[in-house]
Protein backbone atom coordinates (compact mmCIF):
# COMPACT_ATOMS: atom_id res chain seq x y z
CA UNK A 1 -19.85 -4.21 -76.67
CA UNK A 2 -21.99 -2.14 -74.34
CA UNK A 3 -26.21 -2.74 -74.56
CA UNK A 4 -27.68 -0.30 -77.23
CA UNK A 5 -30.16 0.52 -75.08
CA UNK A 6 -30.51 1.68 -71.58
CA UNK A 7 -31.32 -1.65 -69.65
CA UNK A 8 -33.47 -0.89 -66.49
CA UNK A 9 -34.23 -3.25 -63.74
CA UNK A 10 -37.67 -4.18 -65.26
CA UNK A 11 -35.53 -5.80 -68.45
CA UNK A 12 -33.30 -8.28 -66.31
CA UNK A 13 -36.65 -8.92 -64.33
CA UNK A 14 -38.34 -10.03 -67.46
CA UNK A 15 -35.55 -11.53 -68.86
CA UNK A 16 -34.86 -13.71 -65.54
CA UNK A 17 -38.37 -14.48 -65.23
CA UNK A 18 -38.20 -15.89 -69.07
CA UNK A 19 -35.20 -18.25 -67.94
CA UNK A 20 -36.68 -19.43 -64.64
CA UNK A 21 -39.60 -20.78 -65.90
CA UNK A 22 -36.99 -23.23 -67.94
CA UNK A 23 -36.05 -24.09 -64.10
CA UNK A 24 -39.68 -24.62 -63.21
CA UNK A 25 -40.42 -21.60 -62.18
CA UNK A 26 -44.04 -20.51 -62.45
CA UNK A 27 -44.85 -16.81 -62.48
CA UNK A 28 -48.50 -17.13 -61.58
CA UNK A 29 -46.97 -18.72 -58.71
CA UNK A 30 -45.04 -15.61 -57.94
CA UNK A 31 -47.20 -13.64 -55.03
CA UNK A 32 -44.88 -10.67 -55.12
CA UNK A 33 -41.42 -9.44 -55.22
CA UNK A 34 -39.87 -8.78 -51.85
CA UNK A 35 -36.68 -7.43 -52.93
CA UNK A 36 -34.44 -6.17 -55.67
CA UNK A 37 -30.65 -5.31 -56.36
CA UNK A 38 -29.55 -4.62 -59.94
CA UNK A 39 -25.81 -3.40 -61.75
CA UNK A 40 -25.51 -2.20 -64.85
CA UNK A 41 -21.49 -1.48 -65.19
CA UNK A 42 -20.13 -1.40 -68.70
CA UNK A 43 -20.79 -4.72 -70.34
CA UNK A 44 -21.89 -6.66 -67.08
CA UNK A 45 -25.83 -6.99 -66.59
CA UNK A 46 -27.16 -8.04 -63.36
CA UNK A 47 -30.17 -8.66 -60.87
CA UNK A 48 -31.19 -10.33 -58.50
CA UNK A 49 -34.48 -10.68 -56.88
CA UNK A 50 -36.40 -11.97 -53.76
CA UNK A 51 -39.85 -13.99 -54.74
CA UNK A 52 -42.50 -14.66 -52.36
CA UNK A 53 -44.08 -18.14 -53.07
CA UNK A 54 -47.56 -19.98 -51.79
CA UNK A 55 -47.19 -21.44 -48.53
CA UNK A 56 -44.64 -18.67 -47.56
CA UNK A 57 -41.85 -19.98 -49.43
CA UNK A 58 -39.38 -17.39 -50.77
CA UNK A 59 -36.66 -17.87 -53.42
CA UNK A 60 -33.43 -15.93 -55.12
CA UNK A 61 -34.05 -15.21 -58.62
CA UNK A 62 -30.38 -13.88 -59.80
CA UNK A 63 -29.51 -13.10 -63.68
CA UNK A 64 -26.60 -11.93 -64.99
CA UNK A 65 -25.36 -11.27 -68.75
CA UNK A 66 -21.89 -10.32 -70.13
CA UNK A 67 -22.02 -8.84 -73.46
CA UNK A 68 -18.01 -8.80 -74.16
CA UNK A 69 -18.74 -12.55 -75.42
CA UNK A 70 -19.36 -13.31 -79.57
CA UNK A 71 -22.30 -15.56 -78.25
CA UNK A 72 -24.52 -13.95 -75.64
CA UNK A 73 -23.31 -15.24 -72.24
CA UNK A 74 -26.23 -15.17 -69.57
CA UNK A 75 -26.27 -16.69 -66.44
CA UNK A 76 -29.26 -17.58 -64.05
CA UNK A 77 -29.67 -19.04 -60.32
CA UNK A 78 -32.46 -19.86 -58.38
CA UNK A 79 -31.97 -21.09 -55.04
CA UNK A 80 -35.04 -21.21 -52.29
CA UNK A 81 -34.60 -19.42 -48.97
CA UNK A 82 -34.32 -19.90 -45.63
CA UNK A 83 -36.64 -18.16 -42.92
CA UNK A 84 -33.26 -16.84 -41.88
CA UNK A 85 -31.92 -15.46 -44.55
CA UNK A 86 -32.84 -11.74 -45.43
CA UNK A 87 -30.98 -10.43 -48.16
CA UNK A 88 -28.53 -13.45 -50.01
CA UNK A 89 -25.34 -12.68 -51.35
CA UNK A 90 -24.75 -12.55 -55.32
CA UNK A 91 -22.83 -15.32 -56.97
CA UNK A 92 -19.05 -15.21 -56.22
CA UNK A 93 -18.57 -13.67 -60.29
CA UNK A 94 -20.50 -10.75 -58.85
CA UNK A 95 -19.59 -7.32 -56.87
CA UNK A 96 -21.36 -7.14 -53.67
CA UNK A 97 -25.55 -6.44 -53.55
CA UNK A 98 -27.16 -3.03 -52.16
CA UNK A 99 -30.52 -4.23 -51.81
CA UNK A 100 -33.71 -2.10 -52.47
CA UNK A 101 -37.62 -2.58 -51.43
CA UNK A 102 -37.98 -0.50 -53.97
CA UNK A 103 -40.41 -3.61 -56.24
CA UNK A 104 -43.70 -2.10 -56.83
CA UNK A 105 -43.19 -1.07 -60.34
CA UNK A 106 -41.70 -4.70 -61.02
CA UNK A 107 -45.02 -6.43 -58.55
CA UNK A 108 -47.24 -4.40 -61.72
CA UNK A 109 -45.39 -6.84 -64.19
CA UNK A 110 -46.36 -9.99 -62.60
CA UNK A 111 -49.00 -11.93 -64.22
CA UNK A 112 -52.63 -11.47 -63.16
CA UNK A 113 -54.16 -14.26 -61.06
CA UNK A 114 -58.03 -14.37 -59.96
């Protein structure tokens, strides 16, 4: 069944955020977003997202939820980058990314530090 709601690139950027701290992610570590790509296609929710880390350090923050399941069916990877490596490709269960720089309205929901 389709999301009641409009879901906008700031919920799956929550909503990831939530699950990657269960992976040891820290937000307050979080210096910024870099990147962003989200889909919202019938009953498939996805984002992904570039994080910029101390010590220049980036990592790929990707969520994804299918809401044809009874029981909720989210999925999350986070994989650290390479200095190489610009814009990753989604998992394989996922259409191709157009990435957008396009963050500052999800940088304003990253915790306060100072």
């Amino acid at each position: 069944m389709a999301a009641s709601q409009p879901v906008t690139d700031i919920h799956l950027f929550m909503r990831a955020l939530a699950l990657a701290v269960t992976r040891g992610l820290a937000p307050r570590d979080i210096q910024c977003v870099e990147a962003r790509w989200t889909l919202t296609h019938g009953d498939l929710l996805a984002g992904g997202f570039i994080l910029a880390l101390p010590e220049r350090r980036r990592v790929y923050l990707e969520y994804s939820r299918d809401e044809t399941r009874p029981a909720l069916a989210e999925h999350i990877a986070l994989e650290p980058l390479d200095a190489a490596t610009l814009y990753p490709r989604p998992s394989p269960h996922l259409p191709p990314a157009r990435w957008s720089t396009r963050v500052g309205h999800l940088n304003l929901r990253l915790p306060k530090v100072g």
